[in-house]
C-alpha atoms as a PDB file:
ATOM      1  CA  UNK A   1      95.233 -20.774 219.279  1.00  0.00           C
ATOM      2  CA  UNK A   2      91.928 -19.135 220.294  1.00  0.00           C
ATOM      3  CA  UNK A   3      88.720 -20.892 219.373  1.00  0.00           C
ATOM      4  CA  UNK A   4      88.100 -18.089 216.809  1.00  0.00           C
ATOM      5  CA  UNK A   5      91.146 -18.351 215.071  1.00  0.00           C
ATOM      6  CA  UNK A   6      90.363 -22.504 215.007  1.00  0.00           C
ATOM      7  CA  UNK A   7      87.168 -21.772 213.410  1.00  0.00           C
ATOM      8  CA  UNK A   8      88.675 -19.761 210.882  1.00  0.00           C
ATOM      9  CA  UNK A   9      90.779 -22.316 209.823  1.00  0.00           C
ATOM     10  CA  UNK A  10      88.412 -25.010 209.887  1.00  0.00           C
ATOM     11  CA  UNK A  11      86.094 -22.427 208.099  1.00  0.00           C
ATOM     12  CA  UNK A  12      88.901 -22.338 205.323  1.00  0.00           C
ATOM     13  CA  UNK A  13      89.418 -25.933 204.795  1.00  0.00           C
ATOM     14  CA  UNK A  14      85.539 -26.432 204.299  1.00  0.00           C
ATOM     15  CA  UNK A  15      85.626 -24.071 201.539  1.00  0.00           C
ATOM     16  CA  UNK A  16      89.021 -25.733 199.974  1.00  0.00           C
ATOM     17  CA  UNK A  17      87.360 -28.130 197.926  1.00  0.00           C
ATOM     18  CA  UNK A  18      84.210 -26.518 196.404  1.00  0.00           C
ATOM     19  CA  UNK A  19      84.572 -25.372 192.431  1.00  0.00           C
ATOM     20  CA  UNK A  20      87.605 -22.207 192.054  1.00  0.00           C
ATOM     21  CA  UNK A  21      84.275 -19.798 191.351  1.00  0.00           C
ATOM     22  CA  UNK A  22      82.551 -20.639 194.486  1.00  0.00           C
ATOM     23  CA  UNK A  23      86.156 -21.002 197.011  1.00  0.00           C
ATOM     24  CA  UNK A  24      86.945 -17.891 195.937  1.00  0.00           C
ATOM     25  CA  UNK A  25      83.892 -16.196 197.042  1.00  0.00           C
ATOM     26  CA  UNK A  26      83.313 -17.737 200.115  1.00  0.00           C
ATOM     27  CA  UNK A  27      87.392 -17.126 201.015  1.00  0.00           C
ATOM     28  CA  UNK A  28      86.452 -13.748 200.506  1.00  0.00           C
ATOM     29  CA  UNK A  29      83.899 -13.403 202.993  1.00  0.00           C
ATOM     30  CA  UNK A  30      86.099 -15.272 205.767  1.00  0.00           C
ATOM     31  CA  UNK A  31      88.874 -13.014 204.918  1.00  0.00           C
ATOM     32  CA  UNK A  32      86.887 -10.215 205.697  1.00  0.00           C
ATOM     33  CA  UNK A  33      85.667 -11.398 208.797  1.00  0.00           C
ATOM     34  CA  UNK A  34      89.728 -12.559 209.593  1.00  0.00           C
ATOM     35  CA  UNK A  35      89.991  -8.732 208.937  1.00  0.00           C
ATOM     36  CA  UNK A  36      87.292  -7.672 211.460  1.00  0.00           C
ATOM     37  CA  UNK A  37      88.803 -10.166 214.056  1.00  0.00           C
ATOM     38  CA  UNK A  38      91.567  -7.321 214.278  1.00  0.00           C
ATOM     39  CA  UNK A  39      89.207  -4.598 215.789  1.00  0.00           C
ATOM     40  CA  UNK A  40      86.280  -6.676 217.246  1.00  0.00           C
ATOM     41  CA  UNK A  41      86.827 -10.537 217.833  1.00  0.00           C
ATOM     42  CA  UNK A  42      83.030 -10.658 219.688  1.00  0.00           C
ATOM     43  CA  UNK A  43      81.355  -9.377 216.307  1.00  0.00           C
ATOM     44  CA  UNK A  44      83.716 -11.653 213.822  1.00  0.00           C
ATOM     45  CA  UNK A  45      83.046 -14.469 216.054  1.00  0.00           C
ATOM     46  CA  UNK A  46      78.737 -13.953 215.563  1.00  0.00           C
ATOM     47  CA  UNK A  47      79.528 -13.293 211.761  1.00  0.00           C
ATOM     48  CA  UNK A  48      81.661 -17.129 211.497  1.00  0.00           C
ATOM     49  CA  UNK A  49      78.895 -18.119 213.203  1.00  0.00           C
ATOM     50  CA  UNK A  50      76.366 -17.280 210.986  1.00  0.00           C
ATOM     51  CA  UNK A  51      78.429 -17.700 207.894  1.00  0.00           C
ATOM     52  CA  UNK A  52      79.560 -21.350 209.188  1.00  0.00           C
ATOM     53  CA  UNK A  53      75.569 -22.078 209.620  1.00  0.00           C
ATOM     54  CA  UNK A  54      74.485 -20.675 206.319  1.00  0.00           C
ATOM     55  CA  UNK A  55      77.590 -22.690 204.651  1.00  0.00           C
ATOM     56  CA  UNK A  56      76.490 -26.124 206.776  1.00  0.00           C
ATOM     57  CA  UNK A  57      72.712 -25.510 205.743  1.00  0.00           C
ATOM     58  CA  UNK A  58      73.622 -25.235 202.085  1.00  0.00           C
ATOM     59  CA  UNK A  59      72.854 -21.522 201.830  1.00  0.00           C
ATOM     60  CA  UNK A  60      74.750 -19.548 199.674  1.00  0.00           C
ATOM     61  CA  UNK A  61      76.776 -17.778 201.930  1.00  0.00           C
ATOM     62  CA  UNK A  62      77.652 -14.381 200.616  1.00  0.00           C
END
């Protein structure tokens, strides 16, 4: 499994718990960048990134 694909899934279990309104949103955004991991891995690896630190700082990612 490549370290992208790791975060992804760690990405996704973060976002498991929050409220339905909120998961759903956020699962959104990951599956896009999932999507974009398919043509460009380099650019959907800087987007986790900053979606990861926006979701750790409390930000509302999306």
């Amino acid at each position: 499994m490549t370290q992208l694909a790791r975060q992804l899934r760690d990405a996704h279990r973060a976002v498991a718990p929050l409220p339905a309104e909120t998961r759903q949103r956020l699962i959104r955004h990951l599956l896009a960048i999932t999507d974009l991991a398919k043509r460009d891995a380099g650019l959907a690896a800087r987007r986790l990134d900053a979606f990861l630190a926006d979701f750790q700082d409390g930000a509302d990612v999306g």
